[in-house]
N, C-alpha and C. Protein backbone atom coordinates (compact mmCIF):
# COMPACT_ATOMS: atom_id res chain seq x y z
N UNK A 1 6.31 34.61 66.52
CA UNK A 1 5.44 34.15 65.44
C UNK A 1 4.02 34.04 65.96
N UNK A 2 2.92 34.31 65.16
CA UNK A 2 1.92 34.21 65.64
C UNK A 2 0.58 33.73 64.23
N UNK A 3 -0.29 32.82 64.60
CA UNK A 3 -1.16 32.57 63.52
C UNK A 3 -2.11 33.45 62.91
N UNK A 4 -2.53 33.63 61.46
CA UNK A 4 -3.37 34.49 61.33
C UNK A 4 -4.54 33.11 60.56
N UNK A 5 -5.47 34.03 59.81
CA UNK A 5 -6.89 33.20 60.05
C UNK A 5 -6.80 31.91 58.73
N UNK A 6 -5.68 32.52 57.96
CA UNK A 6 -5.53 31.37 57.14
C UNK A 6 -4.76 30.18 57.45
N UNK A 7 -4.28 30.21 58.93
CA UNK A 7 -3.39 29.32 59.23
C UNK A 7 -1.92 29.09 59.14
N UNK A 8 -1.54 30.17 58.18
CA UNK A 8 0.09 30.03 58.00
C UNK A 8 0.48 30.95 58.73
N UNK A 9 1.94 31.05 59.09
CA UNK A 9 2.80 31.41 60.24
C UNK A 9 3.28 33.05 59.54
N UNK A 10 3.53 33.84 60.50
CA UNK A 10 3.60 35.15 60.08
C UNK A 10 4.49 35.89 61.18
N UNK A 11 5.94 36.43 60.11
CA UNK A 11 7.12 36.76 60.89
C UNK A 11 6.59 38.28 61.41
N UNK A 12 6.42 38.33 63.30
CA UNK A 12 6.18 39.60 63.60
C UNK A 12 7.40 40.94 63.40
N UNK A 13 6.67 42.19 63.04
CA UNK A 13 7.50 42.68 62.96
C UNK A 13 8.67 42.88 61.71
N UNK A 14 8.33 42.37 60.59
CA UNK A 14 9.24 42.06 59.58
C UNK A 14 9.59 43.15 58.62
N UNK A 15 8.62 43.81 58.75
CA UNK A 15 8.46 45.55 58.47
C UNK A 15 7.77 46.36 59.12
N UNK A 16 8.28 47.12 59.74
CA UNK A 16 7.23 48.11 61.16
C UNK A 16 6.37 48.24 60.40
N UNK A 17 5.16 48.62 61.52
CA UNK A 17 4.02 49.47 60.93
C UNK A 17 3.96 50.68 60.75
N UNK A 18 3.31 51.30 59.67
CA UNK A 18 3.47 52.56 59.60
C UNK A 18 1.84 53.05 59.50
N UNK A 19 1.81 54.43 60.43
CA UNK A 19 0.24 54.87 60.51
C UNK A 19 -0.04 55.87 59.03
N UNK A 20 -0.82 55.72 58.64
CA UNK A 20 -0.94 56.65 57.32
C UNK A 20 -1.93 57.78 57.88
N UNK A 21 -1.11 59.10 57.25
CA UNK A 21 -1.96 59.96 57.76
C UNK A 21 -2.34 61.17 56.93
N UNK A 22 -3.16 61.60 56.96
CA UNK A 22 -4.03 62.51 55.79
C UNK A 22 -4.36 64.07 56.35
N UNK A 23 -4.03 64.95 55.31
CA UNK A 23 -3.63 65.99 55.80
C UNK A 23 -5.14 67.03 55.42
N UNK A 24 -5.50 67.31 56.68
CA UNK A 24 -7.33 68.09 56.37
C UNK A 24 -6.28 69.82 56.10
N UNK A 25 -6.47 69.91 54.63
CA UNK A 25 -6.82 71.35 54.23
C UNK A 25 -7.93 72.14 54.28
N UNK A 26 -8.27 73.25 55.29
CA UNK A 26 -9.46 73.79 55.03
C UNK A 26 -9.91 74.56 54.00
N UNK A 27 -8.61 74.63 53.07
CA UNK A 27 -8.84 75.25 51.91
C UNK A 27 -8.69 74.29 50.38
N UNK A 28 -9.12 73.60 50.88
CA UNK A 28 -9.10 72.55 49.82
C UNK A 28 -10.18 73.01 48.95
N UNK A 29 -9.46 72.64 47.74
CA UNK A 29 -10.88 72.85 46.30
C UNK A 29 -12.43 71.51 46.94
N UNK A 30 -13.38 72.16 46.67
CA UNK A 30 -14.53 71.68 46.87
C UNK A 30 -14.54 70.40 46.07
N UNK A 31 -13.69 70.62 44.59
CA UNK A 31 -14.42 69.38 43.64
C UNK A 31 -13.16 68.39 44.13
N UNK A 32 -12.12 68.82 44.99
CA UNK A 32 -11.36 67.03 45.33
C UNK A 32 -12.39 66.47 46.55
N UNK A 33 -13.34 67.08 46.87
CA UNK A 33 -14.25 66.20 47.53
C UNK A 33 -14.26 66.72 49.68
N UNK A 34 -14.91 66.38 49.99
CA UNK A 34 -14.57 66.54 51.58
C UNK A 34 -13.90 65.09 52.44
N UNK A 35 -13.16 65.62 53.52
CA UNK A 35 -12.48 64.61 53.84
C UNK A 35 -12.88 63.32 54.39
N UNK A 36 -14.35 64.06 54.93
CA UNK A 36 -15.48 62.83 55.72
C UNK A 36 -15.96 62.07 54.43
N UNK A 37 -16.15 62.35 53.26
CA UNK A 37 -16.13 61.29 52.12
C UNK A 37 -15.36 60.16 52.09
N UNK A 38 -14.38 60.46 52.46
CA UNK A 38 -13.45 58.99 51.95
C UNK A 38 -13.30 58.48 53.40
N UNK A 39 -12.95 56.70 53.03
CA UNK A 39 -13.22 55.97 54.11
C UNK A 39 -11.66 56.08 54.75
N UNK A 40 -12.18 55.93 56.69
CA UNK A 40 -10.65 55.65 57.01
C UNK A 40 -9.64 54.90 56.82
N UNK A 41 -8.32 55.29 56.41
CA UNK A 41 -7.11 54.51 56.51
C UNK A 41 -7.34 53.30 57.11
N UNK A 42 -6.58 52.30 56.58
CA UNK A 42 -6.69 51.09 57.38
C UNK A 42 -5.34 50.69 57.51
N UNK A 43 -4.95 50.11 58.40
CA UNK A 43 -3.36 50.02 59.15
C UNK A 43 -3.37 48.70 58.59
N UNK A 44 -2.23 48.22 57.64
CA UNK A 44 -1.63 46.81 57.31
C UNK A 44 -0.23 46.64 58.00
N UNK A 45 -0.06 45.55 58.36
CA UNK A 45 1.24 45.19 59.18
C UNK A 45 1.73 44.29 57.77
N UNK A 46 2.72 44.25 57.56
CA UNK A 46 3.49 43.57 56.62
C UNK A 46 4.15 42.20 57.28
N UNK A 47 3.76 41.19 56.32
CA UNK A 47 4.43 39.84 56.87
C UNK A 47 4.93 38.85 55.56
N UNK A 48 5.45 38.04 56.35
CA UNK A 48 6.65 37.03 55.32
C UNK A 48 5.84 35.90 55.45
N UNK A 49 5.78 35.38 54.69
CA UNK A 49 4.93 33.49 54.53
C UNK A 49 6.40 32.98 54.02
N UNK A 50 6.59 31.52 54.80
CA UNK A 50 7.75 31.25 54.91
C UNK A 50 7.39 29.65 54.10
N UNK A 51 8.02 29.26 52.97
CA UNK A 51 7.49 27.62 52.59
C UNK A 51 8.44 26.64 53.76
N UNK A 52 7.28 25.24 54.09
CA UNK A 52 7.79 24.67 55.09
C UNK A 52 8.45 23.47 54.83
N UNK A 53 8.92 23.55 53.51
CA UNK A 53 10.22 22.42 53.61
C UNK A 53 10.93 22.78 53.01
N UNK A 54 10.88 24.15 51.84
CA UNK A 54 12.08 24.58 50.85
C UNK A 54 12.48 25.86 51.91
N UNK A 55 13.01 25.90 52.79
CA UNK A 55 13.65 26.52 53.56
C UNK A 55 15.09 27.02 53.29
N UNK A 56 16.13 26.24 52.38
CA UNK A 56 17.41 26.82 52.09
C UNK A 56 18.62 26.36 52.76
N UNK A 57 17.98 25.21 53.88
CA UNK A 57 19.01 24.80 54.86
C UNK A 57 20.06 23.67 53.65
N UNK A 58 20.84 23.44 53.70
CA UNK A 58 22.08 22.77 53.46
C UNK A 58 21.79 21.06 52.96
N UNK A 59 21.54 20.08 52.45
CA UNK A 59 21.50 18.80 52.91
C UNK A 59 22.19 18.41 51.87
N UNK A 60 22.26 16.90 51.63
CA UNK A 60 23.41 16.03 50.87
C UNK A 60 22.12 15.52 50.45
N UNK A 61 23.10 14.69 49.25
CA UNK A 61 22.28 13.82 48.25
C UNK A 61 21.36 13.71 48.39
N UNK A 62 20.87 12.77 49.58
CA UNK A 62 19.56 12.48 49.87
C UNK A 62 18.51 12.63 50.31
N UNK A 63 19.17 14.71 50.76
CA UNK A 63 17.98 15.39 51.10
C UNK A 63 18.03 15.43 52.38
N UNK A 64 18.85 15.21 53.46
CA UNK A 64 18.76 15.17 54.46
C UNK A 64 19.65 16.19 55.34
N UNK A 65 18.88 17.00 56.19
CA UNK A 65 19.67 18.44 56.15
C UNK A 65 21.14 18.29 57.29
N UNK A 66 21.72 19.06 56.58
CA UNK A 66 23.42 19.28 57.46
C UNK A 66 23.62 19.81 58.46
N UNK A 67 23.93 19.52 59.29
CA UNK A 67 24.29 20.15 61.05
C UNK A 67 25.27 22.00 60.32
N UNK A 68 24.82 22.44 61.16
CA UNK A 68 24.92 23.93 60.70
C UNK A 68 26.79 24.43 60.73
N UNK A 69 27.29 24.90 59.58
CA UNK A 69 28.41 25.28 59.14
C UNK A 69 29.16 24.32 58.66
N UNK A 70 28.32 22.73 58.41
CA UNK A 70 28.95 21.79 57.23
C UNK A 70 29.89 22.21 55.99
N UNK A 71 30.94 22.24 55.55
CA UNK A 71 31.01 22.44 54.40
C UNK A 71 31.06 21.69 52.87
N UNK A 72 30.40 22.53 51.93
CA UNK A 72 30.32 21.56 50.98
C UNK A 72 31.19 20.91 50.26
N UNK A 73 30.52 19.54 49.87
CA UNK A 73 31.59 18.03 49.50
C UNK A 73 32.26 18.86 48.81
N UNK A 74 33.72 18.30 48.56
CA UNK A 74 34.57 18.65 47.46
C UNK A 74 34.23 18.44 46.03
N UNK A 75 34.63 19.30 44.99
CA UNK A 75 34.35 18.59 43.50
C UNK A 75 35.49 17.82 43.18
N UNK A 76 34.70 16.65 42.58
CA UNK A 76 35.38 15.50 42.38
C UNK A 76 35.00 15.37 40.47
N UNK A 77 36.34 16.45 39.83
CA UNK A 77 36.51 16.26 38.30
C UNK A 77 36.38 14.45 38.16
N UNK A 78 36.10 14.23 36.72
CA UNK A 78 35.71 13.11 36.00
C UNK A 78 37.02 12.60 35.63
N UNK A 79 37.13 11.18 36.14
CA UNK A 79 38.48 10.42 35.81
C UNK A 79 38.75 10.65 34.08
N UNK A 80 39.64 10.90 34.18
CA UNK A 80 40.92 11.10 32.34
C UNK A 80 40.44 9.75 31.67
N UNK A 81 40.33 8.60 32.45
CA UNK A 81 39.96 7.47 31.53
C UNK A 81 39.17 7.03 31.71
N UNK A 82 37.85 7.98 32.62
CA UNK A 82 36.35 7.34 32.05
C UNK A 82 35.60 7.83 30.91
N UNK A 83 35.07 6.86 30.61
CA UNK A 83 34.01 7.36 29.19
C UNK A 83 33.10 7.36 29.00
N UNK A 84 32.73 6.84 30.69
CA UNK A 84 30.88 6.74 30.82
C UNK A 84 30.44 8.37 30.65
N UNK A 85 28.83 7.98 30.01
CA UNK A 85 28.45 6.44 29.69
C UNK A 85 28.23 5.08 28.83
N UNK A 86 29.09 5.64 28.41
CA UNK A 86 29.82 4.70 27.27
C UNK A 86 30.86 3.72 27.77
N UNK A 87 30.94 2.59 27.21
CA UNK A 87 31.36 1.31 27.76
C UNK A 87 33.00 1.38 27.62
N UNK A 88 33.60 1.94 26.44
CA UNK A 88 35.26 2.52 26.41
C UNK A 88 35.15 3.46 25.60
N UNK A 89 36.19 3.23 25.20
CA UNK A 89 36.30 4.61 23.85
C UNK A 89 35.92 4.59 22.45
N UNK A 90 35.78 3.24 22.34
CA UNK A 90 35.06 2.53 20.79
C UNK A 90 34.10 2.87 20.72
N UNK A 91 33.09 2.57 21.96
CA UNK A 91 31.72 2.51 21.93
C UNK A 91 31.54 4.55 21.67
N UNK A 92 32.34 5.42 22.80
CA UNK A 92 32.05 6.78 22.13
C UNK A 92 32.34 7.16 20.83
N UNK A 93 33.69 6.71 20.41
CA UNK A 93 33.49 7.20 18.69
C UNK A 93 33.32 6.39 18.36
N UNK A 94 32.46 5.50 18.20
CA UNK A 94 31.23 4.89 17.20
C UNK A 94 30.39 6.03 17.24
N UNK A 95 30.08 5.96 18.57
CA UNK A 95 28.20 7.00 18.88
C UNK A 95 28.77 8.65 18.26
N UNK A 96 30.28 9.02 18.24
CA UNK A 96 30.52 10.68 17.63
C UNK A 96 30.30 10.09 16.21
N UNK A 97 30.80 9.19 15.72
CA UNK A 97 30.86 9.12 14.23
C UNK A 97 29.58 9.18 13.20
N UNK A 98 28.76 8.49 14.25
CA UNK A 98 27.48 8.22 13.63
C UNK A 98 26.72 9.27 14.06
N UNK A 99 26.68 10.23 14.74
CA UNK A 99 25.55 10.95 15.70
C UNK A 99 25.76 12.43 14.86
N UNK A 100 27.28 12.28 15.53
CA UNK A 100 27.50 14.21 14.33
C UNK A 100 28.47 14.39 13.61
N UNK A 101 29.57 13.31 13.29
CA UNK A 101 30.14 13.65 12.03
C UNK A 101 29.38 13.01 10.34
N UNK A 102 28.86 12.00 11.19
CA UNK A 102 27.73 11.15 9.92
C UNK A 102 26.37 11.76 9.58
N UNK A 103 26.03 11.79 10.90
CA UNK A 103 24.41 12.40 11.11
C UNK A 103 23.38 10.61 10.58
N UNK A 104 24.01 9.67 10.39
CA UNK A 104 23.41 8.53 9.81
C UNK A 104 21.60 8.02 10.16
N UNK A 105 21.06 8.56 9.73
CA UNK A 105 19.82 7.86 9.99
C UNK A 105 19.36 6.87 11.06
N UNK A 106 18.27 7.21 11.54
CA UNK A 106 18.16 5.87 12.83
C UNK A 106 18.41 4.46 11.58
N UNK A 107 17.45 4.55 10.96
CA UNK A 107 17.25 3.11 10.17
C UNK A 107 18.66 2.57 9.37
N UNK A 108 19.14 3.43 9.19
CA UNK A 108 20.86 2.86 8.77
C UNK A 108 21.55 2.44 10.23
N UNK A 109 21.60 3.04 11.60
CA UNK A 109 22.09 2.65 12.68
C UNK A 109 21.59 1.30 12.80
N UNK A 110 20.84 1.01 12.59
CA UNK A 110 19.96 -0.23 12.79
C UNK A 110 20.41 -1.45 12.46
N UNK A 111 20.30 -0.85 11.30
CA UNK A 111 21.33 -2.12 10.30
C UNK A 111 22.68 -2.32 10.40
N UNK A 112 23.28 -1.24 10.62
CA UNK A 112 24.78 -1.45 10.69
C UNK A 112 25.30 -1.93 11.89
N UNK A 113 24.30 -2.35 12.72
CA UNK A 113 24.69 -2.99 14.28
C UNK A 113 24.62 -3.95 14.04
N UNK A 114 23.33 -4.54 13.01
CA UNK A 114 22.94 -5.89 12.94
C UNK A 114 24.38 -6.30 11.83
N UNK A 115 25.00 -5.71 11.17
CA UNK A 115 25.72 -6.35 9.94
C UNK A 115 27.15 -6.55 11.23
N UNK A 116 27.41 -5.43 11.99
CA UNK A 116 28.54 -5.75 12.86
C UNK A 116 28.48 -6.44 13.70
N UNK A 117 27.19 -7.07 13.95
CA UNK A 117 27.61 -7.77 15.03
C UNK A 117 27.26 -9.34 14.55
N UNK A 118 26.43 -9.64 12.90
CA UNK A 118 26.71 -11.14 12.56
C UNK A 118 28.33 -10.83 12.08
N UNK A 119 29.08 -10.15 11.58
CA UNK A 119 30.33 -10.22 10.66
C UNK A 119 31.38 -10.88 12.14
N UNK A 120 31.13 -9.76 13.40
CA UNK A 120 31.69 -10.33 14.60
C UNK A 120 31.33 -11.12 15.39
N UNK A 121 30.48 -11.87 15.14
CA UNK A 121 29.31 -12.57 16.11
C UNK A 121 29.85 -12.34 17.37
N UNK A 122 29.69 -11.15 17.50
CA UNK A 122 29.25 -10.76 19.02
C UNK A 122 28.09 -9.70 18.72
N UNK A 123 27.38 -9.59 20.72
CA UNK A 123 26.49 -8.81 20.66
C UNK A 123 26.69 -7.36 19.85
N UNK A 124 25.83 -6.83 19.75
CA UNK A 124 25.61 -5.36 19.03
C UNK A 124 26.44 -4.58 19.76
N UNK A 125 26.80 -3.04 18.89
CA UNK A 125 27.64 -2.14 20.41
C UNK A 125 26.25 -1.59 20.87
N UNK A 126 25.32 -1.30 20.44
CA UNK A 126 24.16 -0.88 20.97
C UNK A 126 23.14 -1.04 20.17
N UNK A 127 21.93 -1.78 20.69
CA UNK A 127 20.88 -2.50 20.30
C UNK A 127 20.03 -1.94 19.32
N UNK A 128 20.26 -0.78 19.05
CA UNK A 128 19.57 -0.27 18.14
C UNK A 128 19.71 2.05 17.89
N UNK A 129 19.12 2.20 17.24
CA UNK A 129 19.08 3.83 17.45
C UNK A 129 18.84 4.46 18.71
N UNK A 130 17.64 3.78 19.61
CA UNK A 130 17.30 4.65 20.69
C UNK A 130 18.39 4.13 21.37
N UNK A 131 18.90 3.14 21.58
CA UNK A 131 20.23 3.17 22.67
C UNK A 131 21.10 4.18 22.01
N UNK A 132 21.74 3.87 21.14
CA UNK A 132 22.81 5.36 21.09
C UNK A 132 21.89 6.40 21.37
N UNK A 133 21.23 6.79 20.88
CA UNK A 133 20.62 8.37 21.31
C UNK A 133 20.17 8.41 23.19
N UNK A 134 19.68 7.29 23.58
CA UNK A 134 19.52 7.04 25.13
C UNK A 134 21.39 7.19 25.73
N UNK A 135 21.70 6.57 25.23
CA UNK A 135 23.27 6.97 25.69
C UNK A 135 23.97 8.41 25.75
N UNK A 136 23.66 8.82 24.61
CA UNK A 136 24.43 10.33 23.88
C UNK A 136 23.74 10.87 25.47
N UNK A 137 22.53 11.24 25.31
CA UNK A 137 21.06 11.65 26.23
C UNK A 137 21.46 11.72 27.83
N UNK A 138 22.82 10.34 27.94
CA UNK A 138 22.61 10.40 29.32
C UNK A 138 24.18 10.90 29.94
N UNK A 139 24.80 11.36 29.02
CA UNK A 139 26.13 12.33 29.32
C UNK A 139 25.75 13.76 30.34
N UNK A 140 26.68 13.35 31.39
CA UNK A 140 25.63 14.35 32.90
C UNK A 140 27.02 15.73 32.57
N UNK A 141 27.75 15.68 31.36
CA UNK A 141 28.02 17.11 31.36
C UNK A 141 27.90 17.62 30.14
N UNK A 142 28.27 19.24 29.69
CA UNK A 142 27.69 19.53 28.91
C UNK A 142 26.33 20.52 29.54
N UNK A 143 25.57 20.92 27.99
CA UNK A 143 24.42 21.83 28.13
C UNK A 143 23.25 20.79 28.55
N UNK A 144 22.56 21.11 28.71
CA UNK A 144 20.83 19.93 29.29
C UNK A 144 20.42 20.14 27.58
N UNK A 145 20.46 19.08 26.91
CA UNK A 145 19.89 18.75 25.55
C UNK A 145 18.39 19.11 25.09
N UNK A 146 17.82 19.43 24.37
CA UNK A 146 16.71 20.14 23.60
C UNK A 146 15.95 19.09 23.96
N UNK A 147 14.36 19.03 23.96
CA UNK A 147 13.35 18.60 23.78
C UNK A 147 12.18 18.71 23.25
N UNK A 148 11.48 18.02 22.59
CA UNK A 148 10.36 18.34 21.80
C UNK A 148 8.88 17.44 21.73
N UNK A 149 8.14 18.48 21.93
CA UNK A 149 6.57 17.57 21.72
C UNK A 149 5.52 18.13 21.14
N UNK A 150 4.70 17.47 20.39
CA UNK A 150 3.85 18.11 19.53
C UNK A 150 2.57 17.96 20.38
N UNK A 151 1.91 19.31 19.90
CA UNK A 151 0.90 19.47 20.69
C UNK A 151 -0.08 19.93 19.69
N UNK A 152 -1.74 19.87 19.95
CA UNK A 152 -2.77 20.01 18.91
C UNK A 152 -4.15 20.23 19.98
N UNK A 153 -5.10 21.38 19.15
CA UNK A 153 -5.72 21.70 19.09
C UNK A 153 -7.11 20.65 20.11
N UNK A 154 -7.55 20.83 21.40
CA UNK A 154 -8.63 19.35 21.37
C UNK A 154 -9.55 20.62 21.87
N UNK A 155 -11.09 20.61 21.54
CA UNK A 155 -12.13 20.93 21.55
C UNK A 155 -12.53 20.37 22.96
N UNK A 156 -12.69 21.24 23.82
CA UNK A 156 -13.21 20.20 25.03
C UNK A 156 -14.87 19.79 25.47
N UNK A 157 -15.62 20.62 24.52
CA UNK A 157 -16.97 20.01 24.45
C UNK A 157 -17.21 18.85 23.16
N UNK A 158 -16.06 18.25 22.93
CA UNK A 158 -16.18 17.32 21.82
C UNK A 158 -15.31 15.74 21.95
N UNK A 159 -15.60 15.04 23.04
CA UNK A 159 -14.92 14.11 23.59
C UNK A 159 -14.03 12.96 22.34
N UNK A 160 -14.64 13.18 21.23
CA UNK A 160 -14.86 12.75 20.19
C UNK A 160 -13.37 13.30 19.21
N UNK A 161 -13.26 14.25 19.83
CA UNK A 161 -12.09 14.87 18.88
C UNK A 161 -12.05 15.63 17.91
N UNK A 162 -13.25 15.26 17.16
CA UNK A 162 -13.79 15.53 15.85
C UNK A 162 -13.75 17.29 15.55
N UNK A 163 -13.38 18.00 15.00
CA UNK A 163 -13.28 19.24 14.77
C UNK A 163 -14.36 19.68 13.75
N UNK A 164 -15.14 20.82 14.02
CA UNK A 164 -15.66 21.41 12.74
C UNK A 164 -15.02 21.89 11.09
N UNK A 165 -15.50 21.20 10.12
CA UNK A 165 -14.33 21.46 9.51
C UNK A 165 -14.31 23.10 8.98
N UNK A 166 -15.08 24.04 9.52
CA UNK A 166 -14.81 25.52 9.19
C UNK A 166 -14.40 25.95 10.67
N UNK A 167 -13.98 24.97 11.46
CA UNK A 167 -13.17 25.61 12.18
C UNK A 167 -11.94 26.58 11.99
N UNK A 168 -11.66 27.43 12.62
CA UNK A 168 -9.98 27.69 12.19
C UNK A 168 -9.31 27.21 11.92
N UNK A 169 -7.92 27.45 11.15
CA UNK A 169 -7.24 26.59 10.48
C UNK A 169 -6.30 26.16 11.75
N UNK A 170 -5.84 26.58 12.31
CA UNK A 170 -5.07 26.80 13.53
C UNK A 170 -5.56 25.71 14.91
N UNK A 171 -6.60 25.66 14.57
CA UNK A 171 -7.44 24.33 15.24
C UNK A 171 -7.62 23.30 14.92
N UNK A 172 -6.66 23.17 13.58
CA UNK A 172 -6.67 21.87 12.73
C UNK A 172 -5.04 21.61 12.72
N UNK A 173 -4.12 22.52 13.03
CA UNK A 173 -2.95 22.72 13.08
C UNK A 173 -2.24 21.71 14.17
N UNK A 174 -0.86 21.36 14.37
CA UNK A 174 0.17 20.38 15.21
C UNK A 174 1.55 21.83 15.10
N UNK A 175 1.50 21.85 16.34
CA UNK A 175 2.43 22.42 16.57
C UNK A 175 3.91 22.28 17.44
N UNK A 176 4.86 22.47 17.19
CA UNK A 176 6.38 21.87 18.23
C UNK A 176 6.51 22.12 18.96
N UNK A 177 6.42 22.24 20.04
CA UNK A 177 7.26 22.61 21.46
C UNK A 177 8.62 22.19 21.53
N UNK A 178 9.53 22.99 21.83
CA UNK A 178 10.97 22.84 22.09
C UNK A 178 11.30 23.13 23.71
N UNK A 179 11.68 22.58 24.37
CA UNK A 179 11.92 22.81 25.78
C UNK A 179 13.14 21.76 26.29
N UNK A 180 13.79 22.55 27.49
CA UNK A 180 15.08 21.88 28.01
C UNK A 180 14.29 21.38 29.00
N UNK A 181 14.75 20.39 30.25
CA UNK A 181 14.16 19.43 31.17
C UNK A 181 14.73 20.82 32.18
N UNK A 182 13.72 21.79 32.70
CA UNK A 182 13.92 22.71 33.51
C UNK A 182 14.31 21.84 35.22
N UNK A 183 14.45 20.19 35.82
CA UNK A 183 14.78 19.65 36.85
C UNK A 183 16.66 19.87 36.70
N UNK A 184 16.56 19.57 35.46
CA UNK A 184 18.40 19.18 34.92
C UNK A 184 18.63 20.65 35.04
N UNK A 185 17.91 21.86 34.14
CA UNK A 185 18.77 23.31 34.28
C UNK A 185 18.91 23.91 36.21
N UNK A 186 18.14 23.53 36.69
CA UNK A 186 18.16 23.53 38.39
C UNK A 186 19.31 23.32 38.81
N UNK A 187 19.57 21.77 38.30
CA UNK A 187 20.70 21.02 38.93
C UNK A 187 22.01 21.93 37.93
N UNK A 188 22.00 22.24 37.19
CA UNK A 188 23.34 22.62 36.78
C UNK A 188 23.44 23.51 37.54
N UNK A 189 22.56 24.63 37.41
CA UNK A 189 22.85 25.78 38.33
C UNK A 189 23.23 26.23 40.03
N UNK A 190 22.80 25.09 40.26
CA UNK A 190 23.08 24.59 41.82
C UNK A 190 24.25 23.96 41.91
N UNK A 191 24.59 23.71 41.17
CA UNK A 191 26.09 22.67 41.20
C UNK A 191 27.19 24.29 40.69
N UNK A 192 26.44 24.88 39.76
CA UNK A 192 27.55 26.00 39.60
C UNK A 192 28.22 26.80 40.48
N UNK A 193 29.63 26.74 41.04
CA UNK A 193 30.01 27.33 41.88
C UNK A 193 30.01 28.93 41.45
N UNK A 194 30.06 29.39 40.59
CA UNK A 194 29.67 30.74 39.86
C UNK A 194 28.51 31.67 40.74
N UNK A 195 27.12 30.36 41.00
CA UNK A 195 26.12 30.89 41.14
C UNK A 195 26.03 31.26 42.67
N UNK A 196 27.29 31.05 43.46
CA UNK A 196 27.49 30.74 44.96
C UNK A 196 27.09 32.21 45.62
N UNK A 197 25.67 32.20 46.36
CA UNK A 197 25.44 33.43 47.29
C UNK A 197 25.17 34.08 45.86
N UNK A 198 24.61 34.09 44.74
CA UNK A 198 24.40 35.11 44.31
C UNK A 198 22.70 35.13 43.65
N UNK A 199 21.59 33.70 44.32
CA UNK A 199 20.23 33.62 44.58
C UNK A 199 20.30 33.42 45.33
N UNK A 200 18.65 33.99 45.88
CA UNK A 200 17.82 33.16 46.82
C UNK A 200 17.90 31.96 46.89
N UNK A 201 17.91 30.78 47.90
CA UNK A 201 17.63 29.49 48.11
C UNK A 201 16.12 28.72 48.04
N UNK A 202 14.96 30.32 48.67
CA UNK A 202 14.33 29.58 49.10
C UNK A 202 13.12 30.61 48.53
N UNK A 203 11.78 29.84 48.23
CA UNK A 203 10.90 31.04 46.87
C UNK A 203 10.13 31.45 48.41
């Protein structure tokens, strides 16, 4: 290995060099030019820039790399009678009943926690809409769930916000973004034994 002027490390040798070489016809047509016109070849050596911590080596949970020919943890399927993250099996079909065979409104969820839980005076099964949907949300199998954010038009010489109103219409416009949490599609795919030896590890 040896440094070049930008400082990063450069694998010698990683593709030979090759001399380029140009062939003087003395009968060459006049209008492709003479050969002392064009400037000499210049010799590039080919090299690898290597990133210095996503390297590809092996580590566990916490990131901490594996003594070499470790093999990986066993998969450990999901106990038959867990229901996390859901508290038993009530608490999940409540959250199926209401979520996608009902489709019930946040503001009806709302209420119907508050009516079940003075009729039982006990606590709520979940405090409100965003807990069931924070719950549904935090089921680690399955597809990585949809996401969405609206995004709009900002003028950046106008701190103000304020738009011309013959601006484009399109500059007055709110638009959706739909996107999956590309950290979670990582992790599925890394966990997929499918995907075993068949990427790169390391960009």
């Amino acid at each position: 290995m040896e440094d070049i002027d930008d400082g990063l490390d450069v694998q010698d040798n990683y593709i030979f060099n090759q001399d380029i070489e140009i062939d003087e016809d003395e009968d060459a047509d006049e209008d492709q030019g003479n050969i002392d016109d064009f400037p000499a070849p210049r010799h590039h050596r080919a090299y690898e820039l290597r990133h210095p911590v996503l390297d590809g080596t092996p580590c566990d949970e916490h990131g901490f790399d594996l003594p070499p020919g470790t093999p990986p943890a066993p998969r450990v399927p999901p106990h038959r009678d867990s229901w996390a993250p859901f508290n038993d099996r009530s608490h999940f079909e409540l959250a199926d009943f209401l979520f996608q065979r009902n489709q019930m409104p946040g503001a009806q969820v709302d209420g119907l926690m508050h009516i079940l839980a003075a009729l039982y005076n006990t606590p709520p099964l979940y405090q409100g809409h965003n807990d069931l949907y924070d719950t549904i949300d935090s089921i680690p199998h399955g597809e990585v769930p949809w996401e969405s954010l609206t995004v709009k038009y900002h003028d950046p010489n106008n701190p103000d916000g304020d738009l011309n109103p013959n601006s484009p219409p399109w500059m007055h416009a709110e638009y959706d973004v739909w996107f999956r949490n590309p950290r979670e599609l990582l992790r599925n795919q890394l966990s997929n034994p499918d995907f075993d030896g068949e990427f790169d590890y390391t960009p």
